[in-house]
C-alpha atoms as a PDB file:
ATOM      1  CA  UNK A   1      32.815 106.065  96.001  1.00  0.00           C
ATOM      2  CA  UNK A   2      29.866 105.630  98.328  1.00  0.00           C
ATOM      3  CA  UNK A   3      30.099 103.645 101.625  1.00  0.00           C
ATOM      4  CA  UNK A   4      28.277 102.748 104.247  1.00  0.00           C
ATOM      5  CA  UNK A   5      30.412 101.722 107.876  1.00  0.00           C
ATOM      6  CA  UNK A   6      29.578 100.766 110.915  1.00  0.00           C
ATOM      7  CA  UNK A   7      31.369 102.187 113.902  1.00  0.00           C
ATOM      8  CA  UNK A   8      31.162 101.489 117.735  1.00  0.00           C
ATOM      9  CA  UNK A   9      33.097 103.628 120.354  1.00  0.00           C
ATOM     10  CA  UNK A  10      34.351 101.957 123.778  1.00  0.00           C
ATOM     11  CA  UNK A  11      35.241 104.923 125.685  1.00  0.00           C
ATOM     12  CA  UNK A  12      37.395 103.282 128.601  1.00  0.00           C
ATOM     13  CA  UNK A  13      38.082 105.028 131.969  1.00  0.00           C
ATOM     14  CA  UNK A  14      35.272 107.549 131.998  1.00  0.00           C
ATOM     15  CA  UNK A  15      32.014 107.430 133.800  1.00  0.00           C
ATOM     16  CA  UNK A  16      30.374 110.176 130.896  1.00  0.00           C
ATOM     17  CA  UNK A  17      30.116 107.195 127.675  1.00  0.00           C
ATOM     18  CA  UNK A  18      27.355 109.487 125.957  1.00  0.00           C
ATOM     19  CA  UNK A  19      29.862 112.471 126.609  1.00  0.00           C
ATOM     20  CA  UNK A  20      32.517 110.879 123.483  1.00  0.00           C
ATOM     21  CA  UNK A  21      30.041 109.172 121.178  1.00  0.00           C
ATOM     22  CA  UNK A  22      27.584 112.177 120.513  1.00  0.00           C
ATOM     23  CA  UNK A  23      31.319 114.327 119.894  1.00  0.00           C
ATOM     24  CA  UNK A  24      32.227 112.031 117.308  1.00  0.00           C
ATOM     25  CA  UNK A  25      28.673 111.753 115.728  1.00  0.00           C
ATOM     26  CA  UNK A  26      28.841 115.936 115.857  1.00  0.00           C
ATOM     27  CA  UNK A  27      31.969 115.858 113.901  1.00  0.00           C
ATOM     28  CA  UNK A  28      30.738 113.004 111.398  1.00  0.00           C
ATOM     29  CA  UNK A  29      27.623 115.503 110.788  1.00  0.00           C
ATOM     30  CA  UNK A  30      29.899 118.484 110.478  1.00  0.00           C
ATOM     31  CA  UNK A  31      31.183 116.384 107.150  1.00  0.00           C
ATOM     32  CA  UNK A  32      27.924 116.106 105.710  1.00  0.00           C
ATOM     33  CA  UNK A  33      27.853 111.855 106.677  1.00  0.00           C
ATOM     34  CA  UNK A  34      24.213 110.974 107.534  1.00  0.00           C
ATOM     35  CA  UNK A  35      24.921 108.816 110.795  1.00  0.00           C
ATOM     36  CA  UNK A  36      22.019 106.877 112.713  1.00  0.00           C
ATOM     37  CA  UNK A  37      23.242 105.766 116.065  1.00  0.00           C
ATOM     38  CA  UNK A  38      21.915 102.537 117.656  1.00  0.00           C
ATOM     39  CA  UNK A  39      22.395 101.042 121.515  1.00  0.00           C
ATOM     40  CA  UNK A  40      25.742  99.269 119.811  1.00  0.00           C
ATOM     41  CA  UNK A  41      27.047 101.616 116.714  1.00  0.00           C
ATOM     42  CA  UNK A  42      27.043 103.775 114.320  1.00  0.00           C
ATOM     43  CA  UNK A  43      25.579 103.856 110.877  1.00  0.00           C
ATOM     44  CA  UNK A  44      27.218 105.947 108.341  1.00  0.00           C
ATOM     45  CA  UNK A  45      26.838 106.846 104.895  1.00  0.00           C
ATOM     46  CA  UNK A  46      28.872 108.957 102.677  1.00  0.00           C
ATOM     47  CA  UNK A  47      31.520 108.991 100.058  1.00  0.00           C
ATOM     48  CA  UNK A  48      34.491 106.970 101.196  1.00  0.00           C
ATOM     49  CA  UNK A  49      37.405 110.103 101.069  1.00  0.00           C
ATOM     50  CA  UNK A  50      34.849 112.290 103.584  1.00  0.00           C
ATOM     51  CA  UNK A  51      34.008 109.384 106.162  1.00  0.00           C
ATOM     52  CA  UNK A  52      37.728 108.806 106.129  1.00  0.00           C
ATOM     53  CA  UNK A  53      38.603 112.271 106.625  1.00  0.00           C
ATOM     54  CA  UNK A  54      35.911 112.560 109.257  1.00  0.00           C
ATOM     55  CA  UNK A  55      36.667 109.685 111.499  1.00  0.00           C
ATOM     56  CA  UNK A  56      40.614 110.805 111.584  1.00  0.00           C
ATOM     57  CA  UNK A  57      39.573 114.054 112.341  1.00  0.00           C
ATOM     58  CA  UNK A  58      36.684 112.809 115.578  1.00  0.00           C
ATOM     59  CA  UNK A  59      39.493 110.370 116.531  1.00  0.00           C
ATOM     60  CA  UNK A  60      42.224 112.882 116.910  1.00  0.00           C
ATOM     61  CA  UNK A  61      39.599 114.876 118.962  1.00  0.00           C
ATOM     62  CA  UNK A  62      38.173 112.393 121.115  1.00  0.00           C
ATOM     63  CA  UNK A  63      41.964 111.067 122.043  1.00  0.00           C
ATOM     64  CA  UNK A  64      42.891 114.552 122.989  1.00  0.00           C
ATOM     65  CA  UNK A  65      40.054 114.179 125.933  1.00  0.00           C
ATOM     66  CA  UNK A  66      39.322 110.594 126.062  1.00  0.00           C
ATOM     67  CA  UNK A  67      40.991 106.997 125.877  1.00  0.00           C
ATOM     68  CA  UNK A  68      38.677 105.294 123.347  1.00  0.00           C
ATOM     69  CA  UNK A  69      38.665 102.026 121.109  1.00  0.00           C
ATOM     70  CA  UNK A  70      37.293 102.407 117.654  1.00  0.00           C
ATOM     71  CA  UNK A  71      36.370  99.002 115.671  1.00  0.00           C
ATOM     72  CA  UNK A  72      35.006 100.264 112.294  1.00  0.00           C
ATOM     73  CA  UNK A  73      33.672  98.223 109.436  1.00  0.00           C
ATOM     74  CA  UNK A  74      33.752  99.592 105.999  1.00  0.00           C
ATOM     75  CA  UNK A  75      31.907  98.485 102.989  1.00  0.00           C
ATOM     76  CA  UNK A  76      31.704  99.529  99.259  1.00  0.00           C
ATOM     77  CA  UNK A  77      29.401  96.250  98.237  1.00  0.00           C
ATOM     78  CA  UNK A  78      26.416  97.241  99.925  1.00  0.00           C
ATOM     79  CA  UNK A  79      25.808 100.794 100.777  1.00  0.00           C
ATOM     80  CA  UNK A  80      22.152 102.289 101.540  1.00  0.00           C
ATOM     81  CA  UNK A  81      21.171 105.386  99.917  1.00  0.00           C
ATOM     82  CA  UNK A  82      19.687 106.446 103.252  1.00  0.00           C
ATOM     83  CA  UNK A  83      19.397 105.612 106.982  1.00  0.00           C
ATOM     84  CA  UNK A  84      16.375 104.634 108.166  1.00  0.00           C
END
C-alpha cells in the first residue's frame, strides 16, 4: 500500500543536527522512498512495508551514533504520487 509520512528528527546532545538528518534521508533513499526535506521534516513517499523497513533500519543507525527523537506521522488516506 502506498503512503506518504512525515518525519522530523530532534537530534539531542550534539552540536552537528545536519550530521543525523541527511544519514537518515541517505538510508530512506537507499530504499527507493522519494523524501523532500523541509526546515521542520521529512516528506516521504513509498509503499508502506519499505518506509517501515527503512525508518527501523536509519533508526537503529542513527542510535548507534546519536541520541535522537523521531515523531513520525503515517498516512494511507492521502498519499501524493510525487514530491514536489
Amino acid at each position: 500500500m502506498k503512503v506518504q509520512a512525515e518525519i522530523s528528527i530532534y537530534p539531542l546532545r550534539t552540536q552537528a543536527l545536519s550530521e543525523p538528518i541527511k544519514m537518515f534521508c541517505e538510508i530512506l533513499g537507499n530504499h527507493g522512498l522519494e523524501t523532500k526535506t523541509t526546515s521542520m521534516s521529512t516528506l516521504i513517499i513509498g509503499e508502506s512495508k519499505d518506509l517501515f523497513k527503512a525508518c527501523g533500519e536509519a533508526f537503529g543507525q542513527l542510535t548507534q551514533k546519536y541520541q535522537v527523537v523521531i515523531n513520525m506521522k503515517v498516512s494511507n488516506a492521502c498519499p501524493l504520487d510525487e514530491l514536489k
